[in-house]
Protein backbone atom coordinates (compact mmCIF):
# COMPACT_ATOMS: atom_id res chain seq x y z
CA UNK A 1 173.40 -241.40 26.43
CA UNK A 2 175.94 -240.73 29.41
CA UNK A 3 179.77 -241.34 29.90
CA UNK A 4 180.09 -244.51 32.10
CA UNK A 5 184.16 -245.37 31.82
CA UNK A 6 187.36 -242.95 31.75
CA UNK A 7 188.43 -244.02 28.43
CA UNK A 8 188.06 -241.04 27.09
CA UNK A 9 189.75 -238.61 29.83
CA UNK A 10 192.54 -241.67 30.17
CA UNK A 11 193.27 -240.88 26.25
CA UNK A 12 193.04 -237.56 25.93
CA UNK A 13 195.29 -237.27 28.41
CA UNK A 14 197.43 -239.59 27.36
CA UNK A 15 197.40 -238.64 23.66
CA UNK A 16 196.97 -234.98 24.53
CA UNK A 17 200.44 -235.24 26.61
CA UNK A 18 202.31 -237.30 23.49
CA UNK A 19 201.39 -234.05 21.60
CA UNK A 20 202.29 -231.46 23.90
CA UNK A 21 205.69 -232.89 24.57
CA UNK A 22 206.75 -233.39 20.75
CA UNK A 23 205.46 -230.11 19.40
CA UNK A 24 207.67 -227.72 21.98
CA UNK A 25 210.73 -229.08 19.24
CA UNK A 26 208.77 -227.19 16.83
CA UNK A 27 208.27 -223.62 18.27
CA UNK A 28 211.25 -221.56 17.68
CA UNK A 29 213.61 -220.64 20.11
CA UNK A 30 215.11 -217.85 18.67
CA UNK A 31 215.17 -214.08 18.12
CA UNK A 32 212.84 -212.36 17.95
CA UNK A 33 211.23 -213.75 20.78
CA UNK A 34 209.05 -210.70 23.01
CA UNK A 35 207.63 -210.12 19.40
CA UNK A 36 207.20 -212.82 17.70
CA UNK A 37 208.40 -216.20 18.86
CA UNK A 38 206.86 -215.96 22.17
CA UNK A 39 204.04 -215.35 21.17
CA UNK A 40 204.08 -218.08 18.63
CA UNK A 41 204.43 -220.33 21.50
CA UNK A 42 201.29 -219.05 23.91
CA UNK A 43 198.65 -220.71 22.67
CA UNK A 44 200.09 -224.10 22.18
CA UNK A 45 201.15 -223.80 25.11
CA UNK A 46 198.38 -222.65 27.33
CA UNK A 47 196.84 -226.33 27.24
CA UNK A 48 193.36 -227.54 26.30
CA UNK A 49 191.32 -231.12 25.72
CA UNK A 50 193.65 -232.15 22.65
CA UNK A 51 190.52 -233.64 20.88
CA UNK A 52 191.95 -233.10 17.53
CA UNK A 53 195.54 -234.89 18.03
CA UNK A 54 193.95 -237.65 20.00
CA UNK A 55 191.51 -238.67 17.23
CA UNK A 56 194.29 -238.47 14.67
CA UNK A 57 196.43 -241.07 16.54
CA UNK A 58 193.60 -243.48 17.74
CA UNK A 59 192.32 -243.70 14.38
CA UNK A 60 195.81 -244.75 12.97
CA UNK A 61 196.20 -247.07 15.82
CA UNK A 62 192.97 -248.43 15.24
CA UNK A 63 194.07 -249.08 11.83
CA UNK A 64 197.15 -250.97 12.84
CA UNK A 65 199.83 -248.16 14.24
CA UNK A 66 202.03 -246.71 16.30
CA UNK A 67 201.72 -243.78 18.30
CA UNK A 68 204.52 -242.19 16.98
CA UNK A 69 203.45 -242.92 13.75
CA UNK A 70 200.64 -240.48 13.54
CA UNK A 71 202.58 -238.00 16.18
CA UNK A 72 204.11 -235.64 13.63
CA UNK A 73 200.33 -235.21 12.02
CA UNK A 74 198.78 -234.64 15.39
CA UNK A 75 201.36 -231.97 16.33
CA UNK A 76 200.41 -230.21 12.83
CA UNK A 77 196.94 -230.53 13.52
CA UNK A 78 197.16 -228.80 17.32
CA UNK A 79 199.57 -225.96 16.09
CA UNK A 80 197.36 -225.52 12.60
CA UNK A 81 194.48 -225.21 15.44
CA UNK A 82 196.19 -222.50 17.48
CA UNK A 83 196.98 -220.23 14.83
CA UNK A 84 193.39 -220.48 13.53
CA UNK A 85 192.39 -220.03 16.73
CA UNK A 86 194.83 -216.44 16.86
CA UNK A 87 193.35 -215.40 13.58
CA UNK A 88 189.74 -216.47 14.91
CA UNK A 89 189.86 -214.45 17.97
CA UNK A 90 191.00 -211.41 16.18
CA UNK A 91 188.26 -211.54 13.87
CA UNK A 92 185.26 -212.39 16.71
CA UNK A 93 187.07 -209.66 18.61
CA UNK A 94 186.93 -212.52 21.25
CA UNK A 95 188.42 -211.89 25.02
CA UNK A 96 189.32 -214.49 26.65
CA UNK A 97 191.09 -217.85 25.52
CA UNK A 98 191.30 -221.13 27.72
CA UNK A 99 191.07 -218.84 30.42
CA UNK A 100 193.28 -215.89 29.70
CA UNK A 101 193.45 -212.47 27.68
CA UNK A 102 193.18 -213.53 23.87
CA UNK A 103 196.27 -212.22 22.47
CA UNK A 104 195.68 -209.71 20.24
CA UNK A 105 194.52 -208.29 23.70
CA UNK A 106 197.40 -208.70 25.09
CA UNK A 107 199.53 -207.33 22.21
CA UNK A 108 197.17 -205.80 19.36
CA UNK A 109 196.55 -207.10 16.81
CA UNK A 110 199.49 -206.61 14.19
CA UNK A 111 201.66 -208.62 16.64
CA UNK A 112 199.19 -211.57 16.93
CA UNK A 113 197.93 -211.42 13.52
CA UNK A 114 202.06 -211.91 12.62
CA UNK A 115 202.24 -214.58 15.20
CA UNK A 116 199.61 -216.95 14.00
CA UNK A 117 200.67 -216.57 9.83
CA UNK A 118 203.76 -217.91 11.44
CA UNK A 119 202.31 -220.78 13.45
CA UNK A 120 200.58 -221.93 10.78
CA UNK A 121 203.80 -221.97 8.72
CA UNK A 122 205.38 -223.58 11.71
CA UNK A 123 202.40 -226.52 11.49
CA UNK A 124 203.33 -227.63 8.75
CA UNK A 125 206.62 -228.63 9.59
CA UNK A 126 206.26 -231.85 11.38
CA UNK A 127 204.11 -233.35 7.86
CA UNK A 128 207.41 -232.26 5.88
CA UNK A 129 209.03 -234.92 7.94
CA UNK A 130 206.73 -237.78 6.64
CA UNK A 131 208.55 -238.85 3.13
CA UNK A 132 211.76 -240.47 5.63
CA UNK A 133 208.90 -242.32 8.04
CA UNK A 134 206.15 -243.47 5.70
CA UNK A 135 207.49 -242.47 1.96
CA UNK A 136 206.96 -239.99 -0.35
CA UNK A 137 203.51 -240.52 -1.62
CA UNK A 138 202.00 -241.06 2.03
CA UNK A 139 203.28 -238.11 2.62
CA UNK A 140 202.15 -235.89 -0.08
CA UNK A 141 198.58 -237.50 0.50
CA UNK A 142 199.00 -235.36 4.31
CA UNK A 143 199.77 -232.61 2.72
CA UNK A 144 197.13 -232.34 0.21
CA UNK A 145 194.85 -233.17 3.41
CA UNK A 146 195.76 -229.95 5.30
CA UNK A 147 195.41 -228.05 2.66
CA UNK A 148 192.30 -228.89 1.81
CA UNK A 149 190.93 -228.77 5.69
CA UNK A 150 192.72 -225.05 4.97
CA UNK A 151 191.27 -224.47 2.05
CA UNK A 152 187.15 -225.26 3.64
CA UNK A 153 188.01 -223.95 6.83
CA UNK A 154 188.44 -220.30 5.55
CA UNK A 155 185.15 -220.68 3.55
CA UNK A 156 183.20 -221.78 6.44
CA UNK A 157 185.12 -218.54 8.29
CA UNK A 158 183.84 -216.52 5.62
CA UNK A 159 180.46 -217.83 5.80
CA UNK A 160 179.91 -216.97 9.26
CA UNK A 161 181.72 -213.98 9.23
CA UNK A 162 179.60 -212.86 5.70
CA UNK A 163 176.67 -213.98 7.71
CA UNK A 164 177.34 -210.99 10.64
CA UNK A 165 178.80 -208.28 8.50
CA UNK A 166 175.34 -208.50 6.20
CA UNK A 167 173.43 -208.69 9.48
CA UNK A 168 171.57 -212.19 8.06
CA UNK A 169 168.17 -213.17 9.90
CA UNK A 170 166.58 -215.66 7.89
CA UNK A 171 169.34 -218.72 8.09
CA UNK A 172 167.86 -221.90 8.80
CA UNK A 173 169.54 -224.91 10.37
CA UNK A 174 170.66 -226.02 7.32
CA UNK A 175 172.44 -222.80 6.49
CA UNK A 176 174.21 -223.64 9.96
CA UNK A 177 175.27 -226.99 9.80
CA UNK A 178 176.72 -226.42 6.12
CA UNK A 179 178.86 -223.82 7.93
CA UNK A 180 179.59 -225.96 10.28
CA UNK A 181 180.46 -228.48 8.54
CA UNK A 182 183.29 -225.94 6.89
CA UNK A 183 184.77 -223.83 9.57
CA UNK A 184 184.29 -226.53 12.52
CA UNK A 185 184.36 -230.61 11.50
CA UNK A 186 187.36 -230.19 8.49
CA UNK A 187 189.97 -229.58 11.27
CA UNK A 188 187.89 -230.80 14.86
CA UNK A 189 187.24 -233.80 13.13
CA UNK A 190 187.29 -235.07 9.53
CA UNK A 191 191.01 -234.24 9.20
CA UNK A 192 192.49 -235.77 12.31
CA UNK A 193 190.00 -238.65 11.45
CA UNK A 194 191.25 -238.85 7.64
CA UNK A 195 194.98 -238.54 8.32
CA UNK A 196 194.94 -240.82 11.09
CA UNK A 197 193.15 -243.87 9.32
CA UNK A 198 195.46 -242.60 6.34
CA UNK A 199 198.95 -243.44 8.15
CA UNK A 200 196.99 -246.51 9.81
CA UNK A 201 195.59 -248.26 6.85
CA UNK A 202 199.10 -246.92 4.99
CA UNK A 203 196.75 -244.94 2.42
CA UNK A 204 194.96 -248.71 1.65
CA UNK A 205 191.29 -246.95 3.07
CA UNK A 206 188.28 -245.13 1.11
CA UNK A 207 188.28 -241.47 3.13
CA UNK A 208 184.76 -240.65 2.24
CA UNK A 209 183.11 -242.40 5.66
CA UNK A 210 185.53 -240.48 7.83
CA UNK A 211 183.78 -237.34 6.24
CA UNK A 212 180.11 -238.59 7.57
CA UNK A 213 181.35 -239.93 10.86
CA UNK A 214 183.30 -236.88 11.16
CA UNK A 215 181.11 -234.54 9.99
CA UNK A 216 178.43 -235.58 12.95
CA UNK A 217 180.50 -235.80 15.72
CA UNK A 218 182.34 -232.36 14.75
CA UNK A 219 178.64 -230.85 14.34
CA UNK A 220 177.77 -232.29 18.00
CA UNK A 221 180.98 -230.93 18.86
CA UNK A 222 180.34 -227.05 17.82
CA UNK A 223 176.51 -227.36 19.51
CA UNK A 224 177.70 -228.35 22.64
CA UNK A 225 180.40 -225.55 22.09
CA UNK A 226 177.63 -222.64 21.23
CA UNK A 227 175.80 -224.55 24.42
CA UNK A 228 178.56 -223.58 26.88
CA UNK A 229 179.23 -220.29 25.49
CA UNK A 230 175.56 -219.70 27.23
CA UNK A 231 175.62 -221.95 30.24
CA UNK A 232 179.01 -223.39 31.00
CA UNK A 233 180.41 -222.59 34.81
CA UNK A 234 183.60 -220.39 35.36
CA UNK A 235 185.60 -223.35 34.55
CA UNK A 236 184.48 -222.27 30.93
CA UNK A 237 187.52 -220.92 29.44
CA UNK A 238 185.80 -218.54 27.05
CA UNK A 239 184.21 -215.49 27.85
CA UNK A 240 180.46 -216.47 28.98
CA UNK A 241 177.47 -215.07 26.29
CA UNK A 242 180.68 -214.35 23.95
CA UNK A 243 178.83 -215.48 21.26
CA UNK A 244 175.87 -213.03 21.24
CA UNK A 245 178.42 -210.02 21.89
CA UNK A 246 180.06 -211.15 18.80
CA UNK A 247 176.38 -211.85 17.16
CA UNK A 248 177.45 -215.45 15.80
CA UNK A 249 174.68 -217.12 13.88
CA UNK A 250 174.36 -220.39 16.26
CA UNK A 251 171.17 -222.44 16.35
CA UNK A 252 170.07 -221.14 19.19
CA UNK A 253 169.68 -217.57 17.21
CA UNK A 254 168.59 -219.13 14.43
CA UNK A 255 165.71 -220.33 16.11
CA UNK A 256 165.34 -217.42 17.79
CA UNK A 257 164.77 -215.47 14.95
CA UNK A 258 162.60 -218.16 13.52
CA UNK A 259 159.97 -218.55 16.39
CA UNK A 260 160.78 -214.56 17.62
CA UNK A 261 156.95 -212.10 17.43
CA UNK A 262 158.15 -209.10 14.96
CA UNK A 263 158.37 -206.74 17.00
CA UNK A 264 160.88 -208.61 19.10
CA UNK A 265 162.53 -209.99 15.74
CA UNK A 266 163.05 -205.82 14.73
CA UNK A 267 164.84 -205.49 17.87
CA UNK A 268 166.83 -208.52 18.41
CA UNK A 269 168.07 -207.63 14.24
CA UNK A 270 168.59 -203.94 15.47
CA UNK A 271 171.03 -205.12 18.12
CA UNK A 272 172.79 -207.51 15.78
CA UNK A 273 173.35 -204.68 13.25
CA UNK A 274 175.25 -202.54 15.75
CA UNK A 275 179.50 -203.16 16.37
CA UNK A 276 180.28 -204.84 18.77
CA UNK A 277 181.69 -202.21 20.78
CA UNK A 278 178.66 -199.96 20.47
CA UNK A 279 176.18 -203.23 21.99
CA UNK A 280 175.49 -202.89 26.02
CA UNK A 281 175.22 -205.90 28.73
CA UNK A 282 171.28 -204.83 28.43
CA UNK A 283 171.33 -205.76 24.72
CA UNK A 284 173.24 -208.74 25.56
CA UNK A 285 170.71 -209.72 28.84
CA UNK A 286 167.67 -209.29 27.04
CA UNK A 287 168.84 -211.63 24.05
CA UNK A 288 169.91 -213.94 26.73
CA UNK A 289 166.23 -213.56 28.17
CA UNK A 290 164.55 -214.28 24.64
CA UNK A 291 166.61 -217.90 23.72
CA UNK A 292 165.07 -218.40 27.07
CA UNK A 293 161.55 -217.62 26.11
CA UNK A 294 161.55 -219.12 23.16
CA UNK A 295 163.23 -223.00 24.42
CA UNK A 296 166.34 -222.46 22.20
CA UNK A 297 168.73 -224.01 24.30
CA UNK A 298 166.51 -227.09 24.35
CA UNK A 299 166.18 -226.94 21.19
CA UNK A 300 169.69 -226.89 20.64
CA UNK A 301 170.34 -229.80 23.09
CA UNK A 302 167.64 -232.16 21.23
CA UNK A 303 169.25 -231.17 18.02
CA UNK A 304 173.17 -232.34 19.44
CA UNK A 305 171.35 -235.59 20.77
CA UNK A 306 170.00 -236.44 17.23
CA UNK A 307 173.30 -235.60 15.88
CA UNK A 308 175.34 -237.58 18.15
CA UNK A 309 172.78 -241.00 16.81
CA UNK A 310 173.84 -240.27 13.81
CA UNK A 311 177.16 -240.14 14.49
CA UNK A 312 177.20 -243.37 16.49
CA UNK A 313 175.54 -245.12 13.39
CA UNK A 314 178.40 -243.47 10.67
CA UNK A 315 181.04 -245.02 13.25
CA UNK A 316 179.42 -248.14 12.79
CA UNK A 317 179.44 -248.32 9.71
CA UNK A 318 183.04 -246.70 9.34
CA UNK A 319 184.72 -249.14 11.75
CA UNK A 320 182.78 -251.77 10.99
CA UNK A 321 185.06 -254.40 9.66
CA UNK A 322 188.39 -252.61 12.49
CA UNK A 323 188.87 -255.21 15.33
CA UNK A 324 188.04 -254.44 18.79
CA UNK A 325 190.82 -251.88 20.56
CA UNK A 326 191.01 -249.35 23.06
CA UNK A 327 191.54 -247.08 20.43
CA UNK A 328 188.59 -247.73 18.71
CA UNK A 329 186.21 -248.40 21.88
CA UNK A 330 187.83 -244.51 22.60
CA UNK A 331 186.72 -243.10 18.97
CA UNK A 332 182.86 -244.21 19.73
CA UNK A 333 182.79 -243.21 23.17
CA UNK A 334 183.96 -239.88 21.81
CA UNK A 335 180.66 -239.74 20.44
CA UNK A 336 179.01 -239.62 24.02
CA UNK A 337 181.65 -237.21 25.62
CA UNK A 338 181.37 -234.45 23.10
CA UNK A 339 177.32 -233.97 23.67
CA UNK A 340 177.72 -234.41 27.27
CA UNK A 341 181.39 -232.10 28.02
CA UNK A 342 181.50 -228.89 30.77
């Protein structure tokens, strides 16, 4: 499968703009600021693709919107994503962000761990506004929605995270993609997917295909994702092999501890067991060298490109009976851009 238009680029940027205009009204401008409210305000404002707003507007459009319909959920949806993305960071003890210090280096942690409990208060905002627009009940429905992308998202969190503190090495793919499906495809996909055709369809739709379609895509998504981590250019705006200094259980791992001889299987678990801190750019080379060895990237590619079928077959069947928009050309071709992104 390849990209052959800009449809998608053209509405993510687009979209992504809409978004990044309307939610500066939401990010305090008040004291304290060097503590608290500008840091509130980094990541939001340090940019990125906007995947997750632009799928919640073109599926209400597709369903028969406005734009500014569906703008007050995406805005929720992109600051409810940067203040998981604080806490994340904190947890992975990642170090770098879209290109930057994470901030927790920049500030410690207390002050970012403060600063994204209060974006995610401030995310919720903009639904709050929904009763006046689209009426009570519509907007209650929104709300119950984020909380229950909240709700999954910190179980698939704790999954992964339960996963590295008890040093796991016998997780299959299945174990993965059911984590996945959790901490990655509630709020990359499924919500912005469900609250969009929600406000489209004016709460008329069954939700339950958005949760298959999404649920593909977002798992395409997060492959790709762990893909990059290992192979992406500088333009990459994470830190490069981040992943195995944080010891994340990704499919490639998996795999490699699947296929791995025992003796390197006792090392590659020794590594894993040891803090972060205490693991060396040898530790981190050599498991580089081994997901090598043993094809995992392949692997992990073939895997994404199966995925992404299945997703294109969910839309299908999701949009089915939706008539023919850019909007909802944009939503399949999604598909194709997420398995083939830099």
């Amino acid at each position: 499968m390849s990209v052959t238009s800009t449809l998608v680029p053209t509405i993510l940027g687009e979209y992504g703009a809409m978004t990044r205009a309307a939610l500066r009204d939401y990010l305090p401008a008040r004291e304290p600021r060097r503590h608290l409210y500008d840091l509130v305000a980094d990541y939001p404002l340090r940019g990125g693709k906007m995947m997750r707003p632009s799928l919640c507007i073109a599926a209400a459009c597709a369903f028969g919107a406005r734009p500014d319909d569906a703008l007050g959920a995406a805005v929720s949806i992109e600051l409810l994503h940067n203040a998981l993305l604080i806490h994340d960071d904190i947890e992975d003890g990642s170090e770098q962000r879209r290109g930057r210090p994470t901030l927790h280096l920049e500030h410690g942690v207390p002050l970012a761990l403060n600063a994204g409990d209060t974006l995610a208060l401030v995310g919720l905002r903009p639904l709050f506004e929904y009763p006046g627009r689209l009426g009570a009940d519509l907007a209650l429905r929104l709300v119950q929605e984020a909380e229950r992308m909240a709700l999954i998202s910190a179980e698939g969190q704790a999954l992964e995270l339960g996963w590295r503190h008890d040093n796991l090495i016998d997780l299959t793919d299945a174990d993965y993609l059911r984590m996945v499906l959790k901490k990655t495809c509630w709020l990359a996909t499924i919500f912005p997917l469900r609250a969009g055709a929600l406000i489209g369809s004016r709460a008329a739709l069954d939700l339950d295909a958005f949760i298959r379609f999404g649920f593909f895509l977002g798992a395409t998504f997060q492959i790709q994702d762990d893909l990059l981590n290992l192979v992406a250019d500088r333009s990459y705006g994470k830190e490069r092999d981040g992943d195995l200094w944080e010891g994340k259980r990704t499919l490639m791992l998996i795999r490699l501890f699947r296929e791995s001889a025992p003796a390197d299987r006792d090392r590659l678990t020794a590594i894993l067991r040891a803090a972060r801190a205490e693991r060396t750019a040898a530790d981190v080379g050599w498991i580089r060298a081994q997901i090598d060895r043993y094809d995992c990237v392949e692997y992990a590619r073939r895997y994404a490109h199966r995925l992404a079928g299945a997703a294109l077959h969910e839309y299908s069947l999701a949009f089915a009976n939706v008539p023919d928009s850019r909007d909802k050309r944009f939503l399949e071709e999604m598909v194709t851009w997420v398995v083939e992104r830099n």
